[in-house]
C-alpha atoms as a PDB file:
ATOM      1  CA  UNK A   1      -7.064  -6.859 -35.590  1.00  0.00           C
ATOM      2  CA  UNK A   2      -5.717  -3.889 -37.184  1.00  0.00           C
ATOM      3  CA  UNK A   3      -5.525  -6.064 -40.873  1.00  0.00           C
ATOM      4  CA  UNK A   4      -8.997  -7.285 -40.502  1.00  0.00           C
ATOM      5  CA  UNK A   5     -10.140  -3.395 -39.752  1.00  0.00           C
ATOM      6  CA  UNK A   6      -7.478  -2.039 -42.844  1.00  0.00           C
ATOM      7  CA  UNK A   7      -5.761   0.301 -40.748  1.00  0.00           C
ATOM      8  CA  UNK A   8      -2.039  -2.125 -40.491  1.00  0.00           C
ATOM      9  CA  UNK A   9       1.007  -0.607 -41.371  1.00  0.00           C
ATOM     10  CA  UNK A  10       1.944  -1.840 -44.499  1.00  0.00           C
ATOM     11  CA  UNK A  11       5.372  -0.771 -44.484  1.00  0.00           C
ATOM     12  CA  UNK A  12       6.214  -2.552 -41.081  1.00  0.00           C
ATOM     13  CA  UNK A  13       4.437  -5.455 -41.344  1.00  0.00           C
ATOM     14  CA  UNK A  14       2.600  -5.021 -37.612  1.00  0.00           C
ATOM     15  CA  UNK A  15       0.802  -2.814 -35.789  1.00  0.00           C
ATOM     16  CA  UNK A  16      -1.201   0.504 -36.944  1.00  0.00           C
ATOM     17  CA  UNK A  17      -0.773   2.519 -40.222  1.00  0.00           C
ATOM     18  CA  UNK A  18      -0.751   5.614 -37.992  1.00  0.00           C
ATOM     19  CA  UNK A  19       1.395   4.316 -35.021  1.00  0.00           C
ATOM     20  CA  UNK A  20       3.419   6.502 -33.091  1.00  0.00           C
ATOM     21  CA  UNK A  21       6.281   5.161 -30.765  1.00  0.00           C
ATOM     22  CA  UNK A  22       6.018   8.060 -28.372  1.00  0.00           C
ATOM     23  CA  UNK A  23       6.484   5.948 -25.327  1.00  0.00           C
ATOM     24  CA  UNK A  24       9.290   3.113 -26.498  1.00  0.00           C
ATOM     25  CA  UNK A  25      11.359   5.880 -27.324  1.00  0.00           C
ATOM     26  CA  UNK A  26      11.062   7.567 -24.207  1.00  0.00           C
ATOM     27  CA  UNK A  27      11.880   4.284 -22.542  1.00  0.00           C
ATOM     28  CA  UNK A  28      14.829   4.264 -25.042  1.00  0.00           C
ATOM     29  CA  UNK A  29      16.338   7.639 -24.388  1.00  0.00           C
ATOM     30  CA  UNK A  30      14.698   9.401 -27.405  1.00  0.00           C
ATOM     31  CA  UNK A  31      16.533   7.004 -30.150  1.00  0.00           C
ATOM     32  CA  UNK A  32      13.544   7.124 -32.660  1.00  0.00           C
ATOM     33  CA  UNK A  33      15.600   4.943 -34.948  1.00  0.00           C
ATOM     34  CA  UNK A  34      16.260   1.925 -32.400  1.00  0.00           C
ATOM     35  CA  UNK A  35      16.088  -1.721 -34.304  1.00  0.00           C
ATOM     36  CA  UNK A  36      13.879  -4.382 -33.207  1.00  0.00           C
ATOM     37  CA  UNK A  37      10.824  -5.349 -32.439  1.00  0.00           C
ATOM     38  CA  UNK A  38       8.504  -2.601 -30.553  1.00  0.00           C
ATOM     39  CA  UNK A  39       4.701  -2.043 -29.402  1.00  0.00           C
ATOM     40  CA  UNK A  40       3.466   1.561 -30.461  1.00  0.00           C
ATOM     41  CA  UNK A  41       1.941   3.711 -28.694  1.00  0.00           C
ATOM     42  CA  UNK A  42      -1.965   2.512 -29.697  1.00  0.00           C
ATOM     43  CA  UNK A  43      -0.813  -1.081 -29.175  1.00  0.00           C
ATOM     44  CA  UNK A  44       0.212  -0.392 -25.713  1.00  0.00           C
ATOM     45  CA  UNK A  45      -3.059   1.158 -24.644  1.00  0.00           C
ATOM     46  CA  UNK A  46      -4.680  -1.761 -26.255  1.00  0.00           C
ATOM     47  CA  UNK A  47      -2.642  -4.332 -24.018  1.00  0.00           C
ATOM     48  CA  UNK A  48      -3.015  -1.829 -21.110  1.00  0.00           C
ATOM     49  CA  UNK A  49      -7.167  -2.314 -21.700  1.00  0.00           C
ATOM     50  CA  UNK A  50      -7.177  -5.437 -22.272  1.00  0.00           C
ATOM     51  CA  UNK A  51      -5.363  -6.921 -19.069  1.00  0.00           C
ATOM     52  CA  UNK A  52      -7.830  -4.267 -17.068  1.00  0.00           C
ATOM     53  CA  UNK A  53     -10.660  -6.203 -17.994  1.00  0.00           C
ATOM     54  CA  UNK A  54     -10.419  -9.694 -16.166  1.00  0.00           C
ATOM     55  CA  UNK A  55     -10.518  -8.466 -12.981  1.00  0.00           C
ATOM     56  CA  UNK A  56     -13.248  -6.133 -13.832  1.00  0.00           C
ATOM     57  CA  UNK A  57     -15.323  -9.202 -14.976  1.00  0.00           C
ATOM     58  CA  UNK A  58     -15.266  -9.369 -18.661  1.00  0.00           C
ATOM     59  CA  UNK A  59     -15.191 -12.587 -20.180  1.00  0.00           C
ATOM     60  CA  UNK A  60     -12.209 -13.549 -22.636  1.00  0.00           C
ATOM     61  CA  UNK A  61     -14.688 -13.343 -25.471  1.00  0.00           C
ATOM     62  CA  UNK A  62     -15.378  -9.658 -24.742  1.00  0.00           C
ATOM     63  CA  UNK A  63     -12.319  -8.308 -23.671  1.00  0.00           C
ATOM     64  CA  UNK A  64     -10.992  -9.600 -27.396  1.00  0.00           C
ATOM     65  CA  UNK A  65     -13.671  -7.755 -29.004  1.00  0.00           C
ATOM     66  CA  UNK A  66     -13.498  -4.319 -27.428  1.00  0.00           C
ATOM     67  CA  UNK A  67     -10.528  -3.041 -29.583  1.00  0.00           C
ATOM     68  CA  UNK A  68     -12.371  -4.306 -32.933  1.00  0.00           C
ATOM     69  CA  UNK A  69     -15.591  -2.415 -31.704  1.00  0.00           C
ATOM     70  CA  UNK A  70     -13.130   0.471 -30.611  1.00  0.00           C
ATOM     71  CA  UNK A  71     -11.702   0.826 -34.256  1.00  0.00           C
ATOM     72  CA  UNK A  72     -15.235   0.693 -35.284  1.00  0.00           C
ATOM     73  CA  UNK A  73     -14.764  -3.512 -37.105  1.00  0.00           C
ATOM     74  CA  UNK A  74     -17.822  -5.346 -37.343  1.00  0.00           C
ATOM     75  CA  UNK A  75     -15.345  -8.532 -37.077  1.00  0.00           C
ATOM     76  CA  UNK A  76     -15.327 -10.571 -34.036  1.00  0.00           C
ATOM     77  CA  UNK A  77     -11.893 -11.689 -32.719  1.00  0.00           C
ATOM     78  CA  UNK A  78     -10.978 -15.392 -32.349  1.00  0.00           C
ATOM     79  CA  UNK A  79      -9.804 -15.889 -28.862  1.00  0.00           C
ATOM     80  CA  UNK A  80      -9.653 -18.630 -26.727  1.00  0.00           C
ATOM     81  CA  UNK A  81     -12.264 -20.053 -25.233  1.00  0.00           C
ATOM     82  CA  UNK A  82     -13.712 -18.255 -22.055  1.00  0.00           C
ATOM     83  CA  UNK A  83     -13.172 -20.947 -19.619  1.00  0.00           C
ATOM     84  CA  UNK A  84     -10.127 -22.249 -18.662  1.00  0.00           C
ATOM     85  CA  UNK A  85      -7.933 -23.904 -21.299  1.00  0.00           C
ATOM     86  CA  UNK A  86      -5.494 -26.472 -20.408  1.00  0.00           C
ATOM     87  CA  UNK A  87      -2.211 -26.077 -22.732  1.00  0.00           C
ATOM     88  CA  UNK A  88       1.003 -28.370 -23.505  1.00  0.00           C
END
């Protein structure tokens, strides 16, 4: 999402050029510097959205295309399909 829109951090690979890590490093007793992998702060409020919006009704389709339309993208995402899908 955030490489289709050209706002990814480039120097970490994932996430948001302008990420901050506000909450993981409260979780982490301030240690800014911690290794590994963590969610930044705008990729938490994004996951936070996103699981709010089955049980308000939204379809898979469109809760997968609310952050691109947040972070103005004309791009639709490529989820899967809106009705059930049976995986192996």
């Amino acid at each position: 999402m955030y490489t289709l829109a050209g706002v990814q951090n480039p120097g970490h690979g994932l996430g948001r050029a302008d990420e901050t890590w506000h909450f993981s490093c409260r979780r982490s007793s301030g240690s800014a510097a911690r290794p590994g992998f963590r969610l930044g702060d705008h990729d938490l409020a994004v996951h936070v959205e996103r699981t709010g919006g089955s049980p308000a009704g939204q379809t898979l389709s469109e809760i997968t295309a609310d952050p691109l339309r947040r972070i103005r993208h004309p791009a639709t995402g490529a989820a899967a399909p809106d009705q059930r899908l049976r995986t192996r």
